[in-house]
Protein backbone atom coordinates (compact mmCIF):
# COMPACT_ATOMS: atom_id res chain seq x y z
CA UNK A 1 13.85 79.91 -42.75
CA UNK A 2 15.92 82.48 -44.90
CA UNK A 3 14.36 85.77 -44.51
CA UNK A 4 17.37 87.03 -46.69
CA UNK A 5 15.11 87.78 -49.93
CA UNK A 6 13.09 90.45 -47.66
CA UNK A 7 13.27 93.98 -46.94
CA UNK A 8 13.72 95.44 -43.84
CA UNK A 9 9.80 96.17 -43.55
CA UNK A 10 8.90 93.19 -44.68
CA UNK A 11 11.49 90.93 -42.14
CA UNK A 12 10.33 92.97 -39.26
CA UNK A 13 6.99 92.21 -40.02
CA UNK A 14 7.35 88.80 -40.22
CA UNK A 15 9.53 89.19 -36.56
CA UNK A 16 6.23 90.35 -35.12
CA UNK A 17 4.32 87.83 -36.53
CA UNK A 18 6.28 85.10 -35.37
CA UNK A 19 6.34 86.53 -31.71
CA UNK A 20 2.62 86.72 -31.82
CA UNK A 21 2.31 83.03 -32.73
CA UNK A 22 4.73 81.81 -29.90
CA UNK A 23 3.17 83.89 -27.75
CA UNK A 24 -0.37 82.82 -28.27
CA UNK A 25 1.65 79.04 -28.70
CA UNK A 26 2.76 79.83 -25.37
CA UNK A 27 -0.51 80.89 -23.56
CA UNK A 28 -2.30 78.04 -25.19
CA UNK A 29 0.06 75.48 -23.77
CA UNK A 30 -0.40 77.53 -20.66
CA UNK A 31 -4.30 77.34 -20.60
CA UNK A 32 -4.26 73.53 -21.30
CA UNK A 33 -2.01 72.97 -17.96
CA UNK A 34 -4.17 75.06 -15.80
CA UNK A 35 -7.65 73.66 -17.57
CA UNK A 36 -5.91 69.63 -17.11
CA UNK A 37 -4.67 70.39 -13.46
CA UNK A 38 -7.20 72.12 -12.22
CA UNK A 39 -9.68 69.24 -13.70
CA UNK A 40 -7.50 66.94 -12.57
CA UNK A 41 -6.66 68.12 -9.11
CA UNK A 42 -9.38 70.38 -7.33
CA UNK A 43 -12.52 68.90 -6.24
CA UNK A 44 -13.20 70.93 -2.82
CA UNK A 45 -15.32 73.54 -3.36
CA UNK A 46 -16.18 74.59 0.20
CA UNK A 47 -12.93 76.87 0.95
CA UNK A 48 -11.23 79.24 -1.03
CA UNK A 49 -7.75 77.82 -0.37
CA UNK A 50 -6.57 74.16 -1.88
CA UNK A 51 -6.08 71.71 0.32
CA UNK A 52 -2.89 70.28 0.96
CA UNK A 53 -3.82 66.66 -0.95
CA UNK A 54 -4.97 69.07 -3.94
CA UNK A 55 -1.58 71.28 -3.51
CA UNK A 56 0.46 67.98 -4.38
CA UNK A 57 -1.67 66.91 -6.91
CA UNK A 58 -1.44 70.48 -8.83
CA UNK A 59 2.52 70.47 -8.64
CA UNK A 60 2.83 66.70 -9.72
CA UNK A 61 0.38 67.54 -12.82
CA UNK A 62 2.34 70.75 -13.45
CA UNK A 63 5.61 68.68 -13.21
CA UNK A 64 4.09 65.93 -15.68
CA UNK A 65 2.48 68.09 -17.67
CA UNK A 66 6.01 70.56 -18.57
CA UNK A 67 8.49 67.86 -18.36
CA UNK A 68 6.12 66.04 -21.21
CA UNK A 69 6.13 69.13 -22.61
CA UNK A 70 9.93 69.41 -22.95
CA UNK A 71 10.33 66.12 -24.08
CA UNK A 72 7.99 66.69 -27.03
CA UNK A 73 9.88 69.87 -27.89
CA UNK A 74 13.59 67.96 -27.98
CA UNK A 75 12.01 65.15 -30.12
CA UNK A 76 10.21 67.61 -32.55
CA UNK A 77 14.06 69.69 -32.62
CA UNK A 78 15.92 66.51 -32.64
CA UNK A 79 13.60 65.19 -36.07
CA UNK A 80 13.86 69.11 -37.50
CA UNK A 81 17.42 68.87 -37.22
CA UNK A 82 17.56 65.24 -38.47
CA UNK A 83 15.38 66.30 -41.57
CA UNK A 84 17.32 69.48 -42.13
CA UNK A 85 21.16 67.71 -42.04
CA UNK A 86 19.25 65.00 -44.74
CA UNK A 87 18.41 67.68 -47.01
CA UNK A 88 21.88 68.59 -47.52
């Protein structure tokens, strides 16, 4: 995006705007891994600590779970980028 035709103010503004999305982007992708693993993983309720079948389990999701996560964000850059040199 060409932020060119703003002021100062303005493209600062729009700076902190964008961090505040990615950030709340971030923490929602965040939530939805520990929500999905946890669901997933822990089902033994009588000791604070995990157990070391639920340990594995909560790394493999976590593994899944980011590595999916990647993927989806080279696709989604690899189509931007596609649409963006067709425009030309």
């Amino acid at each position: 995006m060409d932020f060119s035709q703003f002021n100062d103010a303005e493209r600062n503004h729009l700076q902190r705007v964008m961090e505040q999305k990615q950030m709340k982007d971030f923490l929602k992708l965040y939530s939805g891994l520990v929500e999905r693993c946890f669901t997933d993983c822990v089902n033994d309720f009588t000791s604070k600590a995990l157990t070391t079948k639920e340990e594995g389990c909560v790394q493999k999701c976590a593994d899944k779970f980011l590595k999916h996560s990647e993927r989806v964000g080279q696709r989604f850059a690899e189509a931007n980028a596609e649409m963006m040199g067709g425009n030309k």
